[in-house]
N, C-alpha and C. Protein backbone atom coordinates (compact mmCIF):
# COMPACT_ATOMS: atom_id res chain seq x y z
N UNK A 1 -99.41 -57.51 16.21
CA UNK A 1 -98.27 -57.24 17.06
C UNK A 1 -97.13 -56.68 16.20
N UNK A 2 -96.94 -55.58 16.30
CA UNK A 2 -95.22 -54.96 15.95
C UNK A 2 -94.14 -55.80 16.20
N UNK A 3 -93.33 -55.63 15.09
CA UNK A 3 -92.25 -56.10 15.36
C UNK A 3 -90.66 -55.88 15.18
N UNK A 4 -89.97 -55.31 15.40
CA UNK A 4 -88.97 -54.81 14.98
C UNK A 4 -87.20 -55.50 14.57
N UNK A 5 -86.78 -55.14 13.59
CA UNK A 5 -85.60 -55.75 13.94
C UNK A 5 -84.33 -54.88 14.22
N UNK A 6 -83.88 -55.51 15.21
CA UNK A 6 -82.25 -54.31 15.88
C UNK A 6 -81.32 -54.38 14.89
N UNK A 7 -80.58 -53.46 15.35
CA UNK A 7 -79.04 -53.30 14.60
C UNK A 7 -78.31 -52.17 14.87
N UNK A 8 -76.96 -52.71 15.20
CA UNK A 8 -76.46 -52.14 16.54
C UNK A 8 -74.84 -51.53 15.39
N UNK A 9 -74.67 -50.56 15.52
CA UNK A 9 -73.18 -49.89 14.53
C UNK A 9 -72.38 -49.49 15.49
N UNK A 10 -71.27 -49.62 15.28
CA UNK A 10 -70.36 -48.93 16.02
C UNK A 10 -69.29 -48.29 15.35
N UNK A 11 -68.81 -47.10 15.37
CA UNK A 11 -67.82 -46.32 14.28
C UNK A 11 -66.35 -46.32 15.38
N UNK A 12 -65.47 -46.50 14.86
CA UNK A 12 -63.99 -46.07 15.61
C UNK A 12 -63.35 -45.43 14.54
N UNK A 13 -63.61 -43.95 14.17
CA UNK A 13 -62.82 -43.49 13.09
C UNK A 13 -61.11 -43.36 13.96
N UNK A 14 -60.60 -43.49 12.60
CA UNK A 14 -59.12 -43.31 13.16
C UNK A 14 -58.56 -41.89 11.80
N UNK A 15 -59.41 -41.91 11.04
CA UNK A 15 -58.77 -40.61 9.72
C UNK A 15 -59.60 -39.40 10.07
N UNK A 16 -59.31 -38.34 9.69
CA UNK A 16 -59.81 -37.31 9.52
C UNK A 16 -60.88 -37.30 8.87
N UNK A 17 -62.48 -37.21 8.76
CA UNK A 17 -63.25 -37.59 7.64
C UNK A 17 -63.88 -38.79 8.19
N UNK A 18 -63.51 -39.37 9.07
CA UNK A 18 -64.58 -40.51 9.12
C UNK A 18 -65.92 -40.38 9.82
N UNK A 19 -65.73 -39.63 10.89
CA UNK A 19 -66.79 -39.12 11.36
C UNK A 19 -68.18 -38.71 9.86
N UNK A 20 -67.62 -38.11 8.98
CA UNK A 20 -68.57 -37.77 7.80
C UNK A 20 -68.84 -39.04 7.76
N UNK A 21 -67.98 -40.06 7.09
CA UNK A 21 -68.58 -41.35 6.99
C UNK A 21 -69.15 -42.08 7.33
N UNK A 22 -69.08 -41.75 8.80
CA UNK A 22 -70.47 -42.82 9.81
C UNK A 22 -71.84 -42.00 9.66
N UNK A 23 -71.42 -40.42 9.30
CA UNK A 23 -72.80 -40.18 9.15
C UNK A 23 -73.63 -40.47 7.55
N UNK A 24 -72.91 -40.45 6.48
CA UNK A 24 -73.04 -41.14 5.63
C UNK A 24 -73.88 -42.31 5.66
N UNK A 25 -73.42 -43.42 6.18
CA UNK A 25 -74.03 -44.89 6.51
C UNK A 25 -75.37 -44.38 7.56
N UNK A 26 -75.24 -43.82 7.90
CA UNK A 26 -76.58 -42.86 9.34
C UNK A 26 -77.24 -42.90 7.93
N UNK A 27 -77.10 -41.93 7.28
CA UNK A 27 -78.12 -41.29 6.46
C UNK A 27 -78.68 -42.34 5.36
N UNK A 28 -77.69 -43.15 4.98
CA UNK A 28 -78.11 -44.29 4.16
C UNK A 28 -79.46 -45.49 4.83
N UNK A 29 -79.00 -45.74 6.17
CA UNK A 29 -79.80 -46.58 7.21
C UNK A 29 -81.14 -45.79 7.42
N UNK A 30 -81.25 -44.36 7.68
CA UNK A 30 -82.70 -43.65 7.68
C UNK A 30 -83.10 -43.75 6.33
N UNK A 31 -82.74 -43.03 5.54
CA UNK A 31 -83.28 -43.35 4.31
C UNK A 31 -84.04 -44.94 3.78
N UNK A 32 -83.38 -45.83 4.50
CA UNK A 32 -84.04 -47.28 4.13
C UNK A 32 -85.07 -47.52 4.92
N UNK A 33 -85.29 -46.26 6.06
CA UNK A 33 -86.75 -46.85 7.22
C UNK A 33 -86.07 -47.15 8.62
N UNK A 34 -84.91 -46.88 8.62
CA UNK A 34 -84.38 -47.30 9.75
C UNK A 34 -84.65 -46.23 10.83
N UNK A 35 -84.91 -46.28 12.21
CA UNK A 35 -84.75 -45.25 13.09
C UNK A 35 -83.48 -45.30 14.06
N UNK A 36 -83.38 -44.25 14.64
CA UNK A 36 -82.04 -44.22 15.09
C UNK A 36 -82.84 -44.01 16.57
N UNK A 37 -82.34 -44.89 17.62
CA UNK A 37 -83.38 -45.21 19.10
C UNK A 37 -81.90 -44.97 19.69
N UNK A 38 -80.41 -45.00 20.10
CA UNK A 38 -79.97 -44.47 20.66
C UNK A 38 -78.40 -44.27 20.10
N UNK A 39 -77.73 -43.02 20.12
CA UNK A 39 -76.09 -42.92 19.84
C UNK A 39 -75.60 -42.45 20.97
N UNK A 40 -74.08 -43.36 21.37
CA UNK A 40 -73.29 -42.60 22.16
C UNK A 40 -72.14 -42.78 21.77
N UNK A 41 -71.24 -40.87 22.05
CA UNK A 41 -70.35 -41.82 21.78
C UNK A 41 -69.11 -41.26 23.15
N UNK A 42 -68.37 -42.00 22.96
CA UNK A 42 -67.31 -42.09 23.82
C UNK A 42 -65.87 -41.52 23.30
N UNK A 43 -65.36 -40.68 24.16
CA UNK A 43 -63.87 -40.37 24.23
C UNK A 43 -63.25 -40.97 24.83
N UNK A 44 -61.81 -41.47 24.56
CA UNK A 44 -60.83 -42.03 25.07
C UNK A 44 -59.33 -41.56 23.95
N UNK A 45 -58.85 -42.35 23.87
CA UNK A 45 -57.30 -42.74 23.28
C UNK A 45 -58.11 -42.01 21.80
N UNK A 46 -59.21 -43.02 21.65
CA UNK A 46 -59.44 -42.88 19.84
C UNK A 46 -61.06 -42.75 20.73
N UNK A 47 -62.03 -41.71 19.97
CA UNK A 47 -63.32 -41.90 19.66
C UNK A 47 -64.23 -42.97 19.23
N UNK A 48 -65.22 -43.41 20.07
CA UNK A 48 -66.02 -44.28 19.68
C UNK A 48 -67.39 -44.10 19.69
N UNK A 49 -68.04 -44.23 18.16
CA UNK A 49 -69.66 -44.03 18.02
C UNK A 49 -70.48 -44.91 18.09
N UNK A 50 -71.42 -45.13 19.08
CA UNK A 50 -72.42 -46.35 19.70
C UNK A 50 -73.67 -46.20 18.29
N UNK A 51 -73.99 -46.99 17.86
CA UNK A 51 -75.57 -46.35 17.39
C UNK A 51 -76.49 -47.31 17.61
N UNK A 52 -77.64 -47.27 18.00
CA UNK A 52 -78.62 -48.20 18.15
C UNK A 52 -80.11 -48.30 17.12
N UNK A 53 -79.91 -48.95 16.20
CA UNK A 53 -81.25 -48.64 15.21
C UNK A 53 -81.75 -49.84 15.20
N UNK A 54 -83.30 -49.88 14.89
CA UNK A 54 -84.41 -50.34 14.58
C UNK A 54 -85.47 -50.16 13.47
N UNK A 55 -86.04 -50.92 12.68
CA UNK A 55 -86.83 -50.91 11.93
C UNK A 55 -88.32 -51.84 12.46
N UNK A 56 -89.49 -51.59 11.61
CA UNK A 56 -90.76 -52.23 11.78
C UNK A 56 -90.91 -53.16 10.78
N UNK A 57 -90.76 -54.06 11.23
CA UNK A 57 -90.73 -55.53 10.33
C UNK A 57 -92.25 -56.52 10.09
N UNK A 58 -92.74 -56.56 8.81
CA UNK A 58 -93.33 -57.28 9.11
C UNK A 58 -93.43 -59.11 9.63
N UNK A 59 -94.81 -59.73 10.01
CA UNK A 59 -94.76 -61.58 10.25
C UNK A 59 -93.88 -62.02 9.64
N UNK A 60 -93.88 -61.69 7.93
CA UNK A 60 -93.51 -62.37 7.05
C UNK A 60 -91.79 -62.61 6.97
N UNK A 61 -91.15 -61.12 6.83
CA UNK A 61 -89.76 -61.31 7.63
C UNK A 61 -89.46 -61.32 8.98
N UNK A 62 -90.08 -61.40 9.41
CA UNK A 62 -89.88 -61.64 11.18
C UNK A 62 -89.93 -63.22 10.99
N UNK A 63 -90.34 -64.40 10.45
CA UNK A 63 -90.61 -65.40 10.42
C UNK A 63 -89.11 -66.27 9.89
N UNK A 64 -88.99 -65.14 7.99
CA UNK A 64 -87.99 -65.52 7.76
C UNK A 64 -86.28 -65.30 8.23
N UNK A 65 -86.44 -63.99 9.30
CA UNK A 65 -85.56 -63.78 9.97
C UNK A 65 -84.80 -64.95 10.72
N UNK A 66 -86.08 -65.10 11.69
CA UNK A 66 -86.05 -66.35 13.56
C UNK A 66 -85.87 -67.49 12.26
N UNK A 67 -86.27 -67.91 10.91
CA UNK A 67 -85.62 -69.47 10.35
C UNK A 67 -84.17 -68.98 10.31
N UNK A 68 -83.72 -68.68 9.47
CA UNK A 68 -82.44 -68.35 9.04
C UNK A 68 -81.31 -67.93 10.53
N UNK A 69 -82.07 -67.80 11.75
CA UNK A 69 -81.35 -67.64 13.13
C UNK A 69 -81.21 -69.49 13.58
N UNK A 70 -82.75 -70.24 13.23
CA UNK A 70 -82.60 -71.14 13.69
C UNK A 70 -81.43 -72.51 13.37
């Protein structure tokens, strides 16, 4: 059985340049195996970047994950 673990980012740049920087951390998170399963982002007052990533985890940290939750 697959197993994955989530992890959920959210960017609120407020400088000029930050936008680079969330993609930065993007590119750092793929590079480690991470996939990127959904981004949104939102306009308002200030910009906001949703990201939704996942990785394939094996038993072994899936086990030690759910202890360290428990």
């Amino acid at each position: 059985m697959k197993r994955y673990e989530p992890k959920i980012l959210t960017f609120s740049p407020s400088e000029k340049g930050s936008m680079e920087n969330a993609e930065d951390i993007l590119f750092t998170y793929t590079i480690e195996g991470w996939e990127i399963i959904s981004a949104t982002q939102m306009q308002g007052l200030q910009p906001i970047l949703t990201v939704v990533l996942q990785r394939e985890i094996s038993e072994d940290e899936y086990k030690q994950i759910m202890e360290k939750r428990a």
